[in-house]
C-alpha atoms as a PDB file:
ATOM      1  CA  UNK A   1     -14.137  -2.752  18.059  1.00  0.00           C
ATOM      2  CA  UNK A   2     -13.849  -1.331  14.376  1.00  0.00           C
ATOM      3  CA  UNK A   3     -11.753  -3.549  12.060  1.00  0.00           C
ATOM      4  CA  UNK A   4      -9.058  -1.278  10.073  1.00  0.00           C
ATOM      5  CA  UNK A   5      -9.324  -1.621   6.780  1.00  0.00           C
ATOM      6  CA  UNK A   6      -6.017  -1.627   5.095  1.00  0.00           C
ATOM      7  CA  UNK A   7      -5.798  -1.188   0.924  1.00  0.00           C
ATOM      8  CA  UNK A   8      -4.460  -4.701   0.268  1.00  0.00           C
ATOM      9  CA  UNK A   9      -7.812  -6.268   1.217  1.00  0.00           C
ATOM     10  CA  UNK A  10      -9.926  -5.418  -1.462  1.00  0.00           C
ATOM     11  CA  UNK A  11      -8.977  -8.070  -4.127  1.00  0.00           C
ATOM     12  CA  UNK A  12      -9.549  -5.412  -6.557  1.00  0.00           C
ATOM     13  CA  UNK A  13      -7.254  -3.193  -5.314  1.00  0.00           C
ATOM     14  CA  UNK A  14      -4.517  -6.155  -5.848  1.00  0.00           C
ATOM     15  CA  UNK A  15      -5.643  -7.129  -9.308  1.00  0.00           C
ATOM     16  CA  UNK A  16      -4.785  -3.303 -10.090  1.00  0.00           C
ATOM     17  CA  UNK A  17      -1.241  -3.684  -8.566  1.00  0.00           C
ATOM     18  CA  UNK A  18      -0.984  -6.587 -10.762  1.00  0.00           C
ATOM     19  CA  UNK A  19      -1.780  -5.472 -13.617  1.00  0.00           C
ATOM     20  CA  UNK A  20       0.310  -2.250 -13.436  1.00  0.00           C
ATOM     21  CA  UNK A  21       3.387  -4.544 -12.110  1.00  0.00           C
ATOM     22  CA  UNK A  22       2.566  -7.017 -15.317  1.00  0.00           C
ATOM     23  CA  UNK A  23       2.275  -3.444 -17.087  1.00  0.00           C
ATOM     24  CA  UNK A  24       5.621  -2.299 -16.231  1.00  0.00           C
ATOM     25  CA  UNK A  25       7.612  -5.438 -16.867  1.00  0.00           C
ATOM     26  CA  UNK A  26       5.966  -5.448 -20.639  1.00  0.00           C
ATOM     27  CA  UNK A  27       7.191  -2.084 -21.141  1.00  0.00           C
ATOM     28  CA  UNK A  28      10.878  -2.522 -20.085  1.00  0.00           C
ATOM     29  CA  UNK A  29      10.873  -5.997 -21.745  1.00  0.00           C
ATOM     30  CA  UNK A  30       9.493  -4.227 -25.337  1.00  0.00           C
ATOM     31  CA  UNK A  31      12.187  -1.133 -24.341  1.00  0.00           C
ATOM     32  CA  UNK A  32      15.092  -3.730 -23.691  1.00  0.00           C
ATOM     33  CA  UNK A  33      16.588  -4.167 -27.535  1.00  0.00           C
ATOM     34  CA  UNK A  34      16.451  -0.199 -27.870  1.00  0.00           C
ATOM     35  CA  UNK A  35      18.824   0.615 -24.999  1.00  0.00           C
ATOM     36  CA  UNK A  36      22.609   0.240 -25.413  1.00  0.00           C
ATOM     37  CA  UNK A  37      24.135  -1.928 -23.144  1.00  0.00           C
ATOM     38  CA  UNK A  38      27.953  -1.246 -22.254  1.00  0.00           C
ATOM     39  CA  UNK A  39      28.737  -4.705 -21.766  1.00  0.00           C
ATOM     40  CA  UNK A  40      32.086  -6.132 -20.763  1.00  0.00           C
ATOM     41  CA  UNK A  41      31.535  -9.747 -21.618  1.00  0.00           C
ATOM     42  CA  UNK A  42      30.094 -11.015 -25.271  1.00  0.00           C
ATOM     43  CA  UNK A  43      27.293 -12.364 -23.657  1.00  0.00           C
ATOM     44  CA  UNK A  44      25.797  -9.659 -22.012  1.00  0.00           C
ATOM     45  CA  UNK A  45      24.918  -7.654 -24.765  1.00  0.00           C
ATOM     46  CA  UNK A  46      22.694 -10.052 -25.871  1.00  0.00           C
ATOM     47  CA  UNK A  47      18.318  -9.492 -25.685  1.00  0.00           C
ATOM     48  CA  UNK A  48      16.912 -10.586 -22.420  1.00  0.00           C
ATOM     49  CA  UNK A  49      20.375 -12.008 -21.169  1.00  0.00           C
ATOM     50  CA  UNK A  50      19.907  -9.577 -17.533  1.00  0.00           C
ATOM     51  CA  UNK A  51      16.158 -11.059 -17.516  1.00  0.00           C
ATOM     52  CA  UNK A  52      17.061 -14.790 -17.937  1.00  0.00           C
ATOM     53  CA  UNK A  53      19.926 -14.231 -15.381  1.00  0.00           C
ATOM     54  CA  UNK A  54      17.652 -12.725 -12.629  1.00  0.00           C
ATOM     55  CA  UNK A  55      15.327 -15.290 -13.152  1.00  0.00           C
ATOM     56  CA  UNK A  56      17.661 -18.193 -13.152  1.00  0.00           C
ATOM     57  CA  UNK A  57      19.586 -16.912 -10.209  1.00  0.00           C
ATOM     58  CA  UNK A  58      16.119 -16.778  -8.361  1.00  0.00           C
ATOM     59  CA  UNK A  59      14.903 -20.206  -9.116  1.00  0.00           C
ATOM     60  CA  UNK A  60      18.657 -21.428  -7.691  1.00  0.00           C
ATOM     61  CA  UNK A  61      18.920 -19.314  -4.489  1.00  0.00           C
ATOM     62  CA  UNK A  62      15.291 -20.596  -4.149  1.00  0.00           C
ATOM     63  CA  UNK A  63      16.468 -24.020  -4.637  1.00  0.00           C
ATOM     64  CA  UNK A  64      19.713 -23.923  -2.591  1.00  0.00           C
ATOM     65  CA  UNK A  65      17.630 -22.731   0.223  1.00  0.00           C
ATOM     66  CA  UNK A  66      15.220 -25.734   0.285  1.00  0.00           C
ATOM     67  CA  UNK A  67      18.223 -27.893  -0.214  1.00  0.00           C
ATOM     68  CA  UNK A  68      20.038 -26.293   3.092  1.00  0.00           C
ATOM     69  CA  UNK A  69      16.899 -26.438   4.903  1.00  0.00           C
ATOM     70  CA  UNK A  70      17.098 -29.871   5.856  1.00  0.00           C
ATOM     71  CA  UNK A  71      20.891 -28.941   7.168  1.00  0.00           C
ATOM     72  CA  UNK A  72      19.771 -26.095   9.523  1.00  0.00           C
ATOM     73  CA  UNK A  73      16.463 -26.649  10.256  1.00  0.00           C
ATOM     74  CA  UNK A  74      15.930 -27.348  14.259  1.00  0.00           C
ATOM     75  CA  UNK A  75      13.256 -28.867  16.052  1.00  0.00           C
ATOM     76  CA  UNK A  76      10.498 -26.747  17.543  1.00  0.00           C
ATOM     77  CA  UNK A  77      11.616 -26.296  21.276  1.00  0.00           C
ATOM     78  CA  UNK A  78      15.476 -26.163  20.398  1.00  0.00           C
ATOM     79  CA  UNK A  79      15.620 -22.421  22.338  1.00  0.00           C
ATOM     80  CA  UNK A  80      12.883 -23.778  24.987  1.00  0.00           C
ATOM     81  CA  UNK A  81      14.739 -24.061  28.389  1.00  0.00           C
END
Protein backbone atom coordinates (compact mmCIF):
# COMPACT_ATOMS: atom_id res chain seq x y z
CA UNK A 1 0.00 0.00 0.00
CA UNK A 2 1.53 3.54 -0.89
CA UNK A 3 1.78 5.88 2.13
CA UNK A 4 0.25 9.50 1.16
CA UNK A 5 2.43 11.96 1.68
CA UNK A 6 0.82 15.02 3.02
CA UNK A 7 2.93 18.65 3.06
CA UNK A 8 3.14 18.90 6.86
CA UNK A 9 5.60 15.98 7.02
CA UNK A 10 8.57 17.31 5.71
CA UNK A 11 10.02 19.24 8.75
CA UNK A 12 11.20 21.66 6.29
CA UNK A 13 8.14 22.43 4.95
CA UNK A 14 7.05 23.45 8.73
CA UNK A 15 10.16 25.42 9.53
CA UNK A 16 8.98 27.55 6.36
CA UNK A 17 5.44 28.02 7.85
CA UNK A 18 7.22 29.14 10.83
CA UNK A 19 9.20 31.36 9.76
CA UNK A 20 6.67 33.17 7.51
CA UNK A 21 4.07 33.03 10.63
CA UNK A 22 7.17 34.54 12.91
CA UNK A 23 7.52 36.82 9.65
CA UNK A 24 4.14 38.14 9.71
CA UNK A 25 3.73 38.82 13.40
CA UNK A 26 7.18 41.04 13.15
CA UNK A 27 5.67 43.00 10.51
CA UNK A 28 2.30 43.91 12.15
CA UNK A 29 4.12 44.30 15.52
CA UNK A 30 6.82 47.01 13.70
CA UNK A 31 3.37 48.42 11.71
CA UNK A 32 1.38 48.66 15.11
CA UNK A 33 2.52 52.44 16.39
CA UNK A 34 1.84 53.73 12.69
CA UNK A 35 -1.86 52.83 12.53
CA UNK A 36 -4.49 55.00 14.28
CA UNK A 37 -6.44 53.33 16.64
CA UNK A 38 -10.10 54.75 17.31
CA UNK A 39 -10.13 53.80 20.76
CA UNK A 40 -12.97 54.30 23.20
CA UNK A 41 -11.15 53.72 26.44
CA UNK A 42 -7.62 55.61 27.42
CA UNK A 43 -6.02 52.49 27.52
CA UNK A 44 -6.47 51.13 24.32
CA UNK A 45 -4.70 53.48 22.39
CA UNK A 46 -1.73 52.58 23.91
CA UNK A 47 1.43 50.35 21.80
CA UNK A 48 0.93 46.67 22.02
CA UNK A 49 -2.14 47.03 24.48
CA UNK A 50 -4.46 44.50 21.73
CA UNK A 51 -1.18 42.16 21.76
CA UNK A 52 -0.71 41.94 25.58
CA UNK A 53 -4.55 41.48 25.87
CA UNK A 54 -4.73 38.49 23.41
CA UNK A 55 -1.98 37.02 25.00
CA UNK A 56 -3.08 37.41 28.54
CA UNK A 57 -6.59 36.35 27.78
CA UNK A 58 -4.98 33.11 26.25
CA UNK A 59 -2.74 32.16 29.06
CA UNK A 60 -6.19 32.58 31.42
CA UNK A 61 -8.75 30.69 29.27
CA UNK A 62 -5.80 28.21 29.13
CA UNK A 63 -5.59 28.26 32.77
CA UNK A 64 -9.32 28.28 33.67
CA UNK A 65 -9.60 25.26 31.57
CA UNK A 66 -7.01 23.15 33.48
CA UNK A 67 -8.53 24.49 36.61
CA UNK A 68 -12.24 23.17 35.49
CA UNK A 69 -10.79 20.05 34.34
CA UNK A 70 -10.64 18.43 37.51
CA UNK A 71 -14.59 19.56 37.90
CA UNK A 72 -15.77 17.85 34.64
CA UNK A 73 -13.47 15.41 33.90
CA UNK A 74 -15.18 11.69 34.01
CA UNK A 75 -13.74 8.44 34.30
CA UNK A 76 -12.97 6.40 31.20
CA UNK A 77 -16.10 4.06 30.86
CA UNK A 78 -18.64 6.78 32.20
CA UNK A 79 -20.79 6.30 28.61
CA UNK A 80 -19.84 2.37 28.65
CA UNK A 81 -23.17 0.47 29.28
Amino acid sequence: MKKEIKIFDNPKNVKRLLRGFYLSLAVLLAADPFVHKHAEFPWAGKHQFFAAYGFVSCVLVITIAKILRFFVKRREDYYDD
